[in-house]
N, C-alpha and C. Protein backbone atom coordinates (compact mmCIF):
# COMPACT_ATOMS: atom_id res chain seq x y z
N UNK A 1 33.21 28.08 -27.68
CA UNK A 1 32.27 28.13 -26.58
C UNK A 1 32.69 27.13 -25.49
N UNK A 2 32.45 27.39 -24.48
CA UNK A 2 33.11 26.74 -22.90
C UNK A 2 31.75 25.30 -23.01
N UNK A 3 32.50 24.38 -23.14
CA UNK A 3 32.04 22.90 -23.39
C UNK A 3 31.05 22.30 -22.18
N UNK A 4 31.65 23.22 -20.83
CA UNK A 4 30.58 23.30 -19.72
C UNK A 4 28.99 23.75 -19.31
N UNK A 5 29.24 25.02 -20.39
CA UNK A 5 27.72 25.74 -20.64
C UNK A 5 26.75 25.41 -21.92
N UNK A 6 27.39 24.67 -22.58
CA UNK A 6 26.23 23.85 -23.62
C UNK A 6 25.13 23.27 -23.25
N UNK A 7 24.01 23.23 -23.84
CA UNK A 7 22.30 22.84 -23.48
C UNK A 7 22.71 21.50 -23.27
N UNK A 8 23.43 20.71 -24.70
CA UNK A 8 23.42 19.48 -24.69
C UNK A 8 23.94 18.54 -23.22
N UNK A 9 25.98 19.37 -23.05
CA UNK A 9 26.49 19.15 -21.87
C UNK A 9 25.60 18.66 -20.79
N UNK A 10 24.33 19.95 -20.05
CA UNK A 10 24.13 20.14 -18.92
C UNK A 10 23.31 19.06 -18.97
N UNK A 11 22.28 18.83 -20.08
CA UNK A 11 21.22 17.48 -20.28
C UNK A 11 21.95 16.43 -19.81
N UNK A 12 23.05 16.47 -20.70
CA UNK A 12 23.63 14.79 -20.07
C UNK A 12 23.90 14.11 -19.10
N UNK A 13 24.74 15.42 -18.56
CA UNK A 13 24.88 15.52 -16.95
C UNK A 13 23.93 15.06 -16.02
N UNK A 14 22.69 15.95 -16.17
CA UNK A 14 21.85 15.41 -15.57
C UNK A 14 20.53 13.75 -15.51
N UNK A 15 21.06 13.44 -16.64
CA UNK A 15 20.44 12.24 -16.97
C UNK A 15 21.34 11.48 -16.22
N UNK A 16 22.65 11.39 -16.38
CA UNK A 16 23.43 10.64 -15.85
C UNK A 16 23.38 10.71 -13.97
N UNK A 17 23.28 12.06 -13.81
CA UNK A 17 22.62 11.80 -12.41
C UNK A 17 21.85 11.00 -11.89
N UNK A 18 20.94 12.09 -12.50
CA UNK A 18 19.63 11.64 -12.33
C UNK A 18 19.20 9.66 -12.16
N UNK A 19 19.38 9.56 -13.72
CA UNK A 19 19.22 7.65 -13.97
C UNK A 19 19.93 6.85 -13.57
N UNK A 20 21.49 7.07 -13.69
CA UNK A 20 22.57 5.97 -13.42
C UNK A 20 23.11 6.13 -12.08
N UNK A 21 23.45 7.75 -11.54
CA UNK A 21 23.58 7.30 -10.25
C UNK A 21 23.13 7.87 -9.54
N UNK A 22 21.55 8.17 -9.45
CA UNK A 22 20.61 7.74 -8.23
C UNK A 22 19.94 6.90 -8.00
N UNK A 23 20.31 6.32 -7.36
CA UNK A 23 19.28 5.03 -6.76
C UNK A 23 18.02 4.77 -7.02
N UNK A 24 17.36 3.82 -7.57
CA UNK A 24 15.59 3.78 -7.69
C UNK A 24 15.28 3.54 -6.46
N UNK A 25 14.10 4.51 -5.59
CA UNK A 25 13.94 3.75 -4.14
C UNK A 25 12.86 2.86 -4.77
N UNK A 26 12.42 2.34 -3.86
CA UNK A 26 11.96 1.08 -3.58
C UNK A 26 10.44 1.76 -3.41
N UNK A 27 10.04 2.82 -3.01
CA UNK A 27 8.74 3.20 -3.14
C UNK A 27 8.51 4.65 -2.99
N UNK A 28 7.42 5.66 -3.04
CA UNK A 28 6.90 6.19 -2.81
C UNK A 28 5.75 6.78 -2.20
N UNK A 29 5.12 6.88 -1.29
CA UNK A 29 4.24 7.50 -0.56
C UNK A 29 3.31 9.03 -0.58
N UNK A 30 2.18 9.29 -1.00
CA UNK A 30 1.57 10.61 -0.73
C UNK A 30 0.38 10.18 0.24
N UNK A 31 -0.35 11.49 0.76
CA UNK A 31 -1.36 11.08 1.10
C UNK A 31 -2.09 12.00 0.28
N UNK A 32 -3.22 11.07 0.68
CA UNK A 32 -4.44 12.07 -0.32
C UNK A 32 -6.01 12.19 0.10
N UNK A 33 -6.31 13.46 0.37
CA UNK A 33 -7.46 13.59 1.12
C UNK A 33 -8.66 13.94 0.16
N UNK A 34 -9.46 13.16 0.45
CA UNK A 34 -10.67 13.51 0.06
C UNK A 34 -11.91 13.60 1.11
N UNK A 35 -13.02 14.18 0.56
CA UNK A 35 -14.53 14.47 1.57
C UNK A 35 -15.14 13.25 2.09
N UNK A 36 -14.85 11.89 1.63
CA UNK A 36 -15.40 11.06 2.19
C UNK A 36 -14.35 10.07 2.97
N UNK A 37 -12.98 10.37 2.67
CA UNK A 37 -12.27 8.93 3.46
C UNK A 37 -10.62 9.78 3.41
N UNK A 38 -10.01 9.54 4.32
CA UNK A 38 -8.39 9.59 4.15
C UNK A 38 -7.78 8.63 3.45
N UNK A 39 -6.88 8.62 2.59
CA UNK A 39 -6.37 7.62 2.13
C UNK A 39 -4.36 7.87 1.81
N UNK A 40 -3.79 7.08 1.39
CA UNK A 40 -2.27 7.06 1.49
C UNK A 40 -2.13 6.30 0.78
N UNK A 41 -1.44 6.76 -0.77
CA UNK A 41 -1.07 6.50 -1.97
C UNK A 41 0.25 5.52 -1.84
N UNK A 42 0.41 4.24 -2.41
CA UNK A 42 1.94 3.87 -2.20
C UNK A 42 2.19 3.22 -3.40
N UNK A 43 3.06 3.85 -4.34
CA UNK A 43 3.33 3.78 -5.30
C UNK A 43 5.14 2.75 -5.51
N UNK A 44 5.29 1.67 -5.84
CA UNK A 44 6.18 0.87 -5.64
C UNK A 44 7.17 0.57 -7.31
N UNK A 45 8.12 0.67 -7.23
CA UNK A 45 9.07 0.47 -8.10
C UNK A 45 8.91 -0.83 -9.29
N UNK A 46 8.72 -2.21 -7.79
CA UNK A 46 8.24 -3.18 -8.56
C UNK A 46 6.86 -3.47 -8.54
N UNK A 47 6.07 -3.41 -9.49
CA UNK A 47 4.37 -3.94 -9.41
C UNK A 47 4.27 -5.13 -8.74
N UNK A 48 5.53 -6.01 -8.60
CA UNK A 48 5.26 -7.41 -8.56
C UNK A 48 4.84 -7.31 -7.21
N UNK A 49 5.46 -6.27 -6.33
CA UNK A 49 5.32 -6.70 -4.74
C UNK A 49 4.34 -6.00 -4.76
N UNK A 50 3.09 -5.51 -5.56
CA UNK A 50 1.75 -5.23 -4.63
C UNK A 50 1.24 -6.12 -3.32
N UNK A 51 0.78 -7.29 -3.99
CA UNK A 51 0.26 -8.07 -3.00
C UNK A 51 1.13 -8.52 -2.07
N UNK A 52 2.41 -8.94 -2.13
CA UNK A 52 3.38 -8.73 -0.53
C UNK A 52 3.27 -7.53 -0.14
N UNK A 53 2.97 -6.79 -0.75
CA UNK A 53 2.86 -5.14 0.44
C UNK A 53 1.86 -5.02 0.92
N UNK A 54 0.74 -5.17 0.17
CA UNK A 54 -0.12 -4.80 0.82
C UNK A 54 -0.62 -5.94 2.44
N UNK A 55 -0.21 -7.29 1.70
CA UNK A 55 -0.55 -8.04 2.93
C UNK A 55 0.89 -7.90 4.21
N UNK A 56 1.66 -7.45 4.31
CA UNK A 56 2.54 -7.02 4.83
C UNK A 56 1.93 -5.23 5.91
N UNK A 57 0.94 -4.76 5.44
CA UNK A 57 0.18 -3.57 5.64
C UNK A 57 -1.05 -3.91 6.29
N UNK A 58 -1.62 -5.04 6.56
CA UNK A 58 -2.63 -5.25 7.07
C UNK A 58 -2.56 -5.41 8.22
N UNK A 59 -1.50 -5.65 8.83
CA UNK A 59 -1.29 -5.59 10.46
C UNK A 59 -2.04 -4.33 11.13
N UNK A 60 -1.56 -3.34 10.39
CA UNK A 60 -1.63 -1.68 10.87
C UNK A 60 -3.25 -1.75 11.74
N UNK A 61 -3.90 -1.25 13.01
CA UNK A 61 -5.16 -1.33 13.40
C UNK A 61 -5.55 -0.23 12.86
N UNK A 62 -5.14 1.29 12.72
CA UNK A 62 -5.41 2.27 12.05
C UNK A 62 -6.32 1.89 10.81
N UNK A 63 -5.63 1.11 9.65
CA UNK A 63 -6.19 1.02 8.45
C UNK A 63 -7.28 -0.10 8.59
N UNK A 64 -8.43 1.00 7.65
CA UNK A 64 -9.59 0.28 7.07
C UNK A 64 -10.05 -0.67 6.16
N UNK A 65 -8.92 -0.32 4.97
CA UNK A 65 -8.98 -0.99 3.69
C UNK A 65 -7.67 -0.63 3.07
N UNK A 66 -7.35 -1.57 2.16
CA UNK A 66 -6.46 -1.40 1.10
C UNK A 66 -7.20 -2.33 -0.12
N UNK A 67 -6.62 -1.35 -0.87
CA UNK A 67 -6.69 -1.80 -2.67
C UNK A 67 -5.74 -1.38 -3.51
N UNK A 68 -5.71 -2.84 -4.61
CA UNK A 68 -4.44 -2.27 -5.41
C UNK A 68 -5.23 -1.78 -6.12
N UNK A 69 -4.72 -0.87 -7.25
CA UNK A 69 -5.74 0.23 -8.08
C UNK A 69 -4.55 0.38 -9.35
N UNK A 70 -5.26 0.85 -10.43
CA UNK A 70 -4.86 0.85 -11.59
C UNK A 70 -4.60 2.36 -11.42
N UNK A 71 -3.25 3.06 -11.49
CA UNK A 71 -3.02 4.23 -11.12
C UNK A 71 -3.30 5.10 -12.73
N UNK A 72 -3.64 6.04 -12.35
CA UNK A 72 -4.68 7.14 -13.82
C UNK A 72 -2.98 8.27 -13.27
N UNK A 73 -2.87 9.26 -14.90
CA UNK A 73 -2.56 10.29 -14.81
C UNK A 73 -0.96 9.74 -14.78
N UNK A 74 -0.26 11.27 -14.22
CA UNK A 74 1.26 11.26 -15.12
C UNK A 74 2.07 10.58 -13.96
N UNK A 75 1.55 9.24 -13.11
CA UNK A 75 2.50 8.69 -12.11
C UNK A 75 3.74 7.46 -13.46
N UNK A 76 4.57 7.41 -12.50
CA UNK A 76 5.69 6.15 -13.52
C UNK A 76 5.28 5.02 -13.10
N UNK A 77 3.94 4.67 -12.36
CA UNK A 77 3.64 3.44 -12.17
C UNK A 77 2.65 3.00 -12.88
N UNK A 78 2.29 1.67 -13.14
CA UNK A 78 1.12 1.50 -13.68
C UNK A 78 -0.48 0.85 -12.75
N UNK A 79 0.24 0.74 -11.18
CA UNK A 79 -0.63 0.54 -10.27
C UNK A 79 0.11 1.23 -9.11
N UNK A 80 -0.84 1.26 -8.22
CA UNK A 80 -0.54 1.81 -6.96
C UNK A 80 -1.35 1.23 -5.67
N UNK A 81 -1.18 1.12 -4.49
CA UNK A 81 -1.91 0.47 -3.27
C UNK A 81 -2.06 2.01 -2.56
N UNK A 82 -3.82 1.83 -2.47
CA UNK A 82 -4.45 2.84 -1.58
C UNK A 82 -4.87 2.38 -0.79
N UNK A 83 -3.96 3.00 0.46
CA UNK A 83 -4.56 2.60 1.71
C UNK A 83 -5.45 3.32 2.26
N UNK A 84 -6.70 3.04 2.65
CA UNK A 84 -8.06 4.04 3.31
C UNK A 84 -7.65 4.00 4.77
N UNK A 85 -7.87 5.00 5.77
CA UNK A 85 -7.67 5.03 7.04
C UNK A 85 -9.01 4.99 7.99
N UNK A 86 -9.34 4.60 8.81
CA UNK A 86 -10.42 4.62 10.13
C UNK A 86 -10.39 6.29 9.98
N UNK A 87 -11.75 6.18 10.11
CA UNK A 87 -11.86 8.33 10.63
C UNK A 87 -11.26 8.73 11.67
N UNK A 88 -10.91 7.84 12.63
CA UNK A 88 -10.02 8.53 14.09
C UNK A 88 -8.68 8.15 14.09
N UNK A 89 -7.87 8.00 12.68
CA UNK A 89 -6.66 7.54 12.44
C UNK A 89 -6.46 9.48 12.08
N UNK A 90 -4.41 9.41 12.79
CA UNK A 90 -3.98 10.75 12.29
C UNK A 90 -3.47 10.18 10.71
N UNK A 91 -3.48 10.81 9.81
CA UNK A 91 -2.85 10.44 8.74
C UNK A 91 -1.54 10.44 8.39
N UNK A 92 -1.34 11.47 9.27
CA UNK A 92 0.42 12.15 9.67
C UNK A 92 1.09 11.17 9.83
N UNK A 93 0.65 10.76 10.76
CA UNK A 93 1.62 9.79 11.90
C UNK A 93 1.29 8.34 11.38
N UNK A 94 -0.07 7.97 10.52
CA UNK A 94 0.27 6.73 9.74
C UNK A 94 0.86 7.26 8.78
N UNK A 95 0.78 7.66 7.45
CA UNK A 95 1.79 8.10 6.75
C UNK A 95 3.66 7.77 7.16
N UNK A 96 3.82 8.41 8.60
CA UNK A 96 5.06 7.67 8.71
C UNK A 96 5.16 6.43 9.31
N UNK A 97 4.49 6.14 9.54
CA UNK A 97 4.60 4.65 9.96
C UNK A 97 4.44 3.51 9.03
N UNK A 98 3.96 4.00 8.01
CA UNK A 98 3.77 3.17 6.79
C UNK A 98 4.95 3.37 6.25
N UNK A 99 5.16 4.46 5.85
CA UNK A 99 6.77 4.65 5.73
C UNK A 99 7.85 3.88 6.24
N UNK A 100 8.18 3.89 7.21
CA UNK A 100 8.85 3.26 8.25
C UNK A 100 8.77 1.74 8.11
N UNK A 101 7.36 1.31 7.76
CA UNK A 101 7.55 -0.40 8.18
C UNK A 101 7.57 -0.82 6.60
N UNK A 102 7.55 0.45 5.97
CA UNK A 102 8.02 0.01 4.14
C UNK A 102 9.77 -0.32 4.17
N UNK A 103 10.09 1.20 5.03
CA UNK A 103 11.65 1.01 4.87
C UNK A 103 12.56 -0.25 5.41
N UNK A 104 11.75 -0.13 6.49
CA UNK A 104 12.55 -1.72 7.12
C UNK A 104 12.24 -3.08 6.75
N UNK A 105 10.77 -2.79 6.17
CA UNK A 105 10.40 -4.48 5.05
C UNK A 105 11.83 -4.44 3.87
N UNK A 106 11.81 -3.76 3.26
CA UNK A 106 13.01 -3.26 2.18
C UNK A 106 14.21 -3.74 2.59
N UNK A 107 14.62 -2.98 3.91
CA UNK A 107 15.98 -2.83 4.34
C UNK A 107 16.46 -4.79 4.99
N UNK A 108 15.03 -5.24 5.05
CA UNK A 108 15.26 -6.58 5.85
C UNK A 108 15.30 -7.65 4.53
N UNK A 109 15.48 -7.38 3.56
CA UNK A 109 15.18 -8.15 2.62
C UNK A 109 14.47 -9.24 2.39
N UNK A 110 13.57 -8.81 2.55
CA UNK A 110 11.84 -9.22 2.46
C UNK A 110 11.47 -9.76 0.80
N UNK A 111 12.65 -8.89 0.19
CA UNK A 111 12.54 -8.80 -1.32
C UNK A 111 13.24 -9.95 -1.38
N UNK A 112 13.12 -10.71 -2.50
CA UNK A 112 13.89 -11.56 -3.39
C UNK A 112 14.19 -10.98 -4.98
């Protein structure tokens, strides 16, 4: 049998992708709407930098609140920072902007 089309082969392959050489980013982002508030999920690699992120996020005039939160269900984190938005905030356009001032906190090595 061709050593290429084995179950086992293709698994490995892809673990090795997958784990060793793709990069862990540094965070994740959803938003998530509910009937009483907008909010924007930010789910981070290291737990340790909750509280540098989030106080790093408080600049934003858009946002209402943030909390770190004990994340429920099948995320790989074990907390997450929900950010709540003002009712006349677009979520869109914070969404990337939160994005954005995540990537360049990151990229500026903000981290130790």
């Amino acid at each position: 049998m061709n050593k290429s089309l084995t179950l086992d082969y293709c698994i490995c392959n892809y673990l090795l992708f997958n784990l060793i050489l793709t990069p862990m980013l540094p965070f994740r982002s959803e938003i998530r709407n509910s009937p009483n508030q907008q909010a924007i999920k930010i789910f981070l690699s290291d737990e340790t930098l909750d509280t540098r992120i989030k106080k790093h996020l408080e600049h934003f005039n858009e946002i209402d609140l943030i909390e770190i939160t004990e994340s429920i269900g099948q995320n790989r984190v074990g907390e997450n920072i929900t950010v709540f938005l003002k009712d006349d905030a677009d979520i869109s356009k914070m969404k990337s902007s939160i994005d954005s001032s995540l990537w360049w906190y990151f990229e500026e090595d903000h981290v130790d």
